[in-house]
Protein backbone atom coordinates (compact mmCIF):
# COMPACT_ATOMS: atom_id res chain seq x y z
CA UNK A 1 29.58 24.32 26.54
CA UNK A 2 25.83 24.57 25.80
CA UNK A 3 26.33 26.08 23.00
CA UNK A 4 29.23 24.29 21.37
CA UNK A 5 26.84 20.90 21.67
CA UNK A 6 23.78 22.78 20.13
CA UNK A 7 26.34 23.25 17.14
CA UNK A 8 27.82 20.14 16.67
CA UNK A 9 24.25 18.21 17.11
CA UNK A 10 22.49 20.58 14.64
CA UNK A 11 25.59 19.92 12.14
CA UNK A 12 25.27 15.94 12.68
CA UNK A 13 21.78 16.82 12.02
CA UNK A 14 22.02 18.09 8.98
CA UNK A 15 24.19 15.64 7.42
CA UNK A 16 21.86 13.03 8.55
CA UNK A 17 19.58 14.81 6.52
CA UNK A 18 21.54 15.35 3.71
CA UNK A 19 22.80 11.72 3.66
CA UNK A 20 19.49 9.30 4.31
CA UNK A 21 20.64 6.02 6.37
CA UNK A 22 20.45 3.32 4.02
CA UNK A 23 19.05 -0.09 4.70
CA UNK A 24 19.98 -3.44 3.94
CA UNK A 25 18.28 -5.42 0.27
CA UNK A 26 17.31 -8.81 1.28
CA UNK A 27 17.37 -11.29 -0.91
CA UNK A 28 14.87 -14.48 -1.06
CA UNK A 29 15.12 -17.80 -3.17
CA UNK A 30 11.80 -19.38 -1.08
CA UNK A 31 8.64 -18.37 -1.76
CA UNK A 32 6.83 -18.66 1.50
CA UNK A 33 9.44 -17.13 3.64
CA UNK A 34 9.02 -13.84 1.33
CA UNK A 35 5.15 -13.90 1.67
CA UNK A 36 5.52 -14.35 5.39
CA UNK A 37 7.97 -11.16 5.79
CA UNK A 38 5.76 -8.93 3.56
CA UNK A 39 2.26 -7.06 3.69
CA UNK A 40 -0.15 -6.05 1.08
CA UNK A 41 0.70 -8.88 -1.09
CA UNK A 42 -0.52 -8.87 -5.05
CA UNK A 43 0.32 -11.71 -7.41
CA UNK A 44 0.03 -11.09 -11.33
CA UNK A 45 -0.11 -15.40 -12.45
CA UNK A 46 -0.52 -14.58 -16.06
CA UNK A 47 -3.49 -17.12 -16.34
CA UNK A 48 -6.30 -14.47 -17.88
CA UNK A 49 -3.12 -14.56 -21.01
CA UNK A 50 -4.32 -18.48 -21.29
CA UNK A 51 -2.81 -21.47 -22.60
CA UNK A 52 -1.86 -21.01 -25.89
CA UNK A 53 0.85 -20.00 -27.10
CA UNK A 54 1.54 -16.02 -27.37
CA UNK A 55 3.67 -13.12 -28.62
CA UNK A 56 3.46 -9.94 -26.89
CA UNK A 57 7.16 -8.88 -28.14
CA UNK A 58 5.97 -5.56 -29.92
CA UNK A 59 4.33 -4.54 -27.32
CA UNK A 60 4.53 -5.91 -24.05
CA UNK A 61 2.05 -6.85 -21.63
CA UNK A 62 0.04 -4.14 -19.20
CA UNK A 63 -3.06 -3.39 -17.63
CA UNK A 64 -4.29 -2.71 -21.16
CA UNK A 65 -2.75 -5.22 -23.08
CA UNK A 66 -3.70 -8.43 -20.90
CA UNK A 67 -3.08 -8.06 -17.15
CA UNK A 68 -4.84 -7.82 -14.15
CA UNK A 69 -2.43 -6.10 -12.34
CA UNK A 70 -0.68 -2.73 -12.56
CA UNK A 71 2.60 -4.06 -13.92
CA UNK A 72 4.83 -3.57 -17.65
CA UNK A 73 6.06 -6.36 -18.63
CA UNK A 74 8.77 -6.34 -21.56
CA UNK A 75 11.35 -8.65 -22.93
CA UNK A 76 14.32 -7.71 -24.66
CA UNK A 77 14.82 -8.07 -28.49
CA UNK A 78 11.04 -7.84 -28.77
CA UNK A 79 10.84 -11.40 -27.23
CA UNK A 80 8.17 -12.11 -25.20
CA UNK A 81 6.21 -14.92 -25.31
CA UNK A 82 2.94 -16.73 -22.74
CA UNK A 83 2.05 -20.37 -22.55
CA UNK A 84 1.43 -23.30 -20.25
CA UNK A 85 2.26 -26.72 -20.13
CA UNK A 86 0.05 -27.83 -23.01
CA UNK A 87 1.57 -25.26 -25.41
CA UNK A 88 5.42 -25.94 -25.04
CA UNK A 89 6.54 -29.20 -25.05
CA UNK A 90 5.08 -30.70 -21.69
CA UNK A 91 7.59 -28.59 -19.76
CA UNK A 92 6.80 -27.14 -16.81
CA UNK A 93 3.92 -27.69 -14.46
CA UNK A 94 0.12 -28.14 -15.96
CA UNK A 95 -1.38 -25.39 -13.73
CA UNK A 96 -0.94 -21.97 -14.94
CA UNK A 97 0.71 -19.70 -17.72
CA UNK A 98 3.76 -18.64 -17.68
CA UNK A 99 6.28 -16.19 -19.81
CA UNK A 100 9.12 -16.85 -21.78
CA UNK A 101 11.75 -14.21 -22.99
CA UNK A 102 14.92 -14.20 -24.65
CA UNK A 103 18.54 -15.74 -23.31
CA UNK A 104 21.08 -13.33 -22.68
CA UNK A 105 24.10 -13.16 -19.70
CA UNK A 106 23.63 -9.36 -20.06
CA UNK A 107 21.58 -8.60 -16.80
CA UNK A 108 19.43 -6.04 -18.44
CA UNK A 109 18.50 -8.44 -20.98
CA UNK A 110 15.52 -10.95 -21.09
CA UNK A 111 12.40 -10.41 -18.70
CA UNK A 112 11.81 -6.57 -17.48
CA UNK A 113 9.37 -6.22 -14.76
CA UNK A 114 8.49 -2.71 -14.26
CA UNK A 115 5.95 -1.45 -11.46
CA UNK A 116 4.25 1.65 -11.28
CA UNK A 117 3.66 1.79 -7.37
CA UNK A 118 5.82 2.23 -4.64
CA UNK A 119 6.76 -1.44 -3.65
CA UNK A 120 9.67 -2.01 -1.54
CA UNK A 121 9.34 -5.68 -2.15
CA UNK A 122 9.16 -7.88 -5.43
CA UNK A 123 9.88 -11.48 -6.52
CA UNK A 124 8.74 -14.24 -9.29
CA UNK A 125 9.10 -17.67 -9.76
CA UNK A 126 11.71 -18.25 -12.12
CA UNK A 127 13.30 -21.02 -14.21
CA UNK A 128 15.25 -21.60 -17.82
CA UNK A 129 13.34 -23.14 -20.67
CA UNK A 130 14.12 -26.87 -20.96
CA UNK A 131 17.15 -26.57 -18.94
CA UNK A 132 19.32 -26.98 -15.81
CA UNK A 133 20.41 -23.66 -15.41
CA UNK A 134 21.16 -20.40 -13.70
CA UNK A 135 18.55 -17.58 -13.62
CA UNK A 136 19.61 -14.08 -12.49
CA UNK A 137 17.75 -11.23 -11.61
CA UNK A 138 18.64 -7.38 -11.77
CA UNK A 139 17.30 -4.90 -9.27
CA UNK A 140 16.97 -1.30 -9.91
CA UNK A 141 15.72 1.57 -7.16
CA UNK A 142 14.09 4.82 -7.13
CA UNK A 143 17.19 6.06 -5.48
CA UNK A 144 19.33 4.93 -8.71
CA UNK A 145 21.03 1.80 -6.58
CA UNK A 146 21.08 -1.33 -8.18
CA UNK A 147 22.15 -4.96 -7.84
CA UNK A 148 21.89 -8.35 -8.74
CA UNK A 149 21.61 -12.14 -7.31
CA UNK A 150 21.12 -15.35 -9.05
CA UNK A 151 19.49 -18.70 -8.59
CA UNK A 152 20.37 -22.38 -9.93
CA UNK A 153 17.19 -24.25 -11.07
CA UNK A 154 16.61 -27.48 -12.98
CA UNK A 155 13.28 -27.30 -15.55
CA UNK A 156 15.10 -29.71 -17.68
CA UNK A 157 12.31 -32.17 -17.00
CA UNK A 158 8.59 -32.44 -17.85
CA UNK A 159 6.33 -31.24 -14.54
CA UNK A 160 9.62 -29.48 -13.10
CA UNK A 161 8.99 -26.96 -10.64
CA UNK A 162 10.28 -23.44 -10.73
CA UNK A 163 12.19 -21.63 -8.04
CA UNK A 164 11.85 -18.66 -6.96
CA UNK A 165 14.04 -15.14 -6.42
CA UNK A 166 12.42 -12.25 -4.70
CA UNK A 167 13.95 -8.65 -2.50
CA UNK A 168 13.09 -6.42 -0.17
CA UNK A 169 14.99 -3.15 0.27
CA UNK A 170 14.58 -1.58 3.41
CA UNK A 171 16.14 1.75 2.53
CA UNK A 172 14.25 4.99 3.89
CA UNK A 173 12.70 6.12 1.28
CA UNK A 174 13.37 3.84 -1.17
CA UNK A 175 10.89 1.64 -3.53
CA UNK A 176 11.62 -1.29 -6.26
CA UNK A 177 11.30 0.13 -9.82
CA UNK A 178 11.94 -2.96 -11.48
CA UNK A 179 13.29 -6.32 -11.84
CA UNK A 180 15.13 -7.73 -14.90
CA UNK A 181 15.05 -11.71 -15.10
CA UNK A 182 17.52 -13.36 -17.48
CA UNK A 183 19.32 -16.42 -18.20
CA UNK A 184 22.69 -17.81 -19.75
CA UNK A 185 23.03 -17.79 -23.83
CA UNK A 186 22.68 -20.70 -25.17
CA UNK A 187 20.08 -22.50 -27.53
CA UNK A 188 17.22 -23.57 -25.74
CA UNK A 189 18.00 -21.94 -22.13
CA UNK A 190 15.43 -18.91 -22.08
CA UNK A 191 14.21 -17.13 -19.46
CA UNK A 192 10.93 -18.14 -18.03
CA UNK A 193 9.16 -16.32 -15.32
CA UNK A 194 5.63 -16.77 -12.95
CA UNK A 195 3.47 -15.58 -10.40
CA UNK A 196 5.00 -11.91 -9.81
CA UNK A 197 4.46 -11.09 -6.46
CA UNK A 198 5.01 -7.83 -4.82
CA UNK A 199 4.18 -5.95 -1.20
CA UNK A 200 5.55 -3.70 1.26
CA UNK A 201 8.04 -4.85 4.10
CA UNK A 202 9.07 -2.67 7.18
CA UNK A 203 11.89 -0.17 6.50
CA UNK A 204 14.20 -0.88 9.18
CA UNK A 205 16.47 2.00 9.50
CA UNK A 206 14.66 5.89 10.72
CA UNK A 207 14.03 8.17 8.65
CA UNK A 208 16.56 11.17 8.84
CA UNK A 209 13.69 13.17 10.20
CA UNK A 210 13.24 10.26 12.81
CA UNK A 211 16.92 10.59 13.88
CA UNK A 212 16.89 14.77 13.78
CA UNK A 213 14.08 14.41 16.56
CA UNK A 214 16.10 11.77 18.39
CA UNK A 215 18.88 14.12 18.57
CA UNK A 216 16.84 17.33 19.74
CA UNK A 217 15.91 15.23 22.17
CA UNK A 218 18.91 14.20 23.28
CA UNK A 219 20.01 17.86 23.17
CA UNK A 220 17.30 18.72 25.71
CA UNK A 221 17.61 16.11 28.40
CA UNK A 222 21.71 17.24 28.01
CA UNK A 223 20.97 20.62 28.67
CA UNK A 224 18.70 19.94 31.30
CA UNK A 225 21.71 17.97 33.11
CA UNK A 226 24.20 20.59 32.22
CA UNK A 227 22.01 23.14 33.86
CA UNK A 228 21.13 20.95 36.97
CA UNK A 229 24.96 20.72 37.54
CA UNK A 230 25.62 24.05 37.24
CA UNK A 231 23.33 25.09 39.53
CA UNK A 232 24.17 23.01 41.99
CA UNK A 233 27.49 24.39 42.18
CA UNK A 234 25.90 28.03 42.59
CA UNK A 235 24.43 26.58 45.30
């Protein structure tokens, strides 16, 4: 008896180890109730790019090409512009700098976030150039998953404010390797992205290793019972 439950626990074990638990990606369209379920928080706001207006379409924007934090920043088509209020038409709010990529309803097109730590969670303030529109947002993994959500948001008038679409994957193991923001096609309805935000967040499922130990141990205090019985019916 022992020994058939030794067996079958070190089998579950090893498929538990084979097979990591996966967690749950959450998905956030408010700003504050991301910050509040995150630690470690770092925000690049594109401001040191200043006002003017920009291209960085060639080459993207880094650590060495204009940041202050340790992000790529791409768009696709080799568009990829920065600018503020002041610069573009009176949209969007006077504080700040922002970025403005291409339009595209392919979800690797337009915006590409890419990060070169292990973050499990990410999110921007987004909006659509001059426009009442929807912004989307694809997520990809170390592990290879990916996904996507999407956000409706109305910049079609001067001083609008942007929403915002962030995650958090709670997979074992797992980090955020990027985020890809884009936005319908149509004239006039690009992308715009800013303040990208990122952090860790508690991985709620164990580890397979965690669950291996929690099945020794179960295995032990079994055995232990097993045994008690047994030799009380020596007795």
């Amino acid at each position: 008896m022992i020994k058939q439950l030794a067996t079958a626990t070190l089998g579950l074990a090893a498929i538990l180890a084979a097979n990591p638990a996966r967690g749950d990606y959450q998905v956030f369209t408010n700003r504050a109730s991301f910050e509040a379920a995150i630690t470690g928080e770092q925000t690049e706001t594109f401001n040191e790019l200043g006002p003017t207006l920009q291209s960085y379409g060639s080459t993207g924007l880094s650590m060495s090409n204009g940041l202050n934090q340790p992000l790529t920043v791409t768009g696709s088509s080799g568009f990829l512009l920065s600018g503020s209020a002041s610069s573009l038409a009176n949209y969007y709010p006077a504080n700040g700098t922002y970025l403005l990529g291409p339009y595209s309803t392919n979800p690797t097109d337009g915006i590409n976030v890419a990060f070169s730590g292990k973050y499990t969670a990410a999110g921007a303030d987004v909006g659509v150039f001059t426009s009442r529109s929807v912004v989307s947002f694809l997520v990809t993994t170390t592990n290879g998953s990916s996904f996507t959500s999407s956000l409706a948001v109305d910049t079609s008038q001067p001083g609008s404010s942007l929403g915002f679409l962030g995650v958090i994957d709670t997979t074992p193991g797992d980090s955020i390797t990027s985020l890809t923001f884009s936005a319908p096609v149509m004239s006039n309805k690009n992308v715009m992205i800013d303040n990208v935000s990122y952090g860790f967040a508690p991985q709620s499922v164990p580890e397979p290793a965690s669950m291996v130990s929690l099945i020794a141990g179960s295995l032990v205090i079994a055995t232990m019972a097993i045994r008690r019985k047994f030799r009380r019916k020596m007795a």
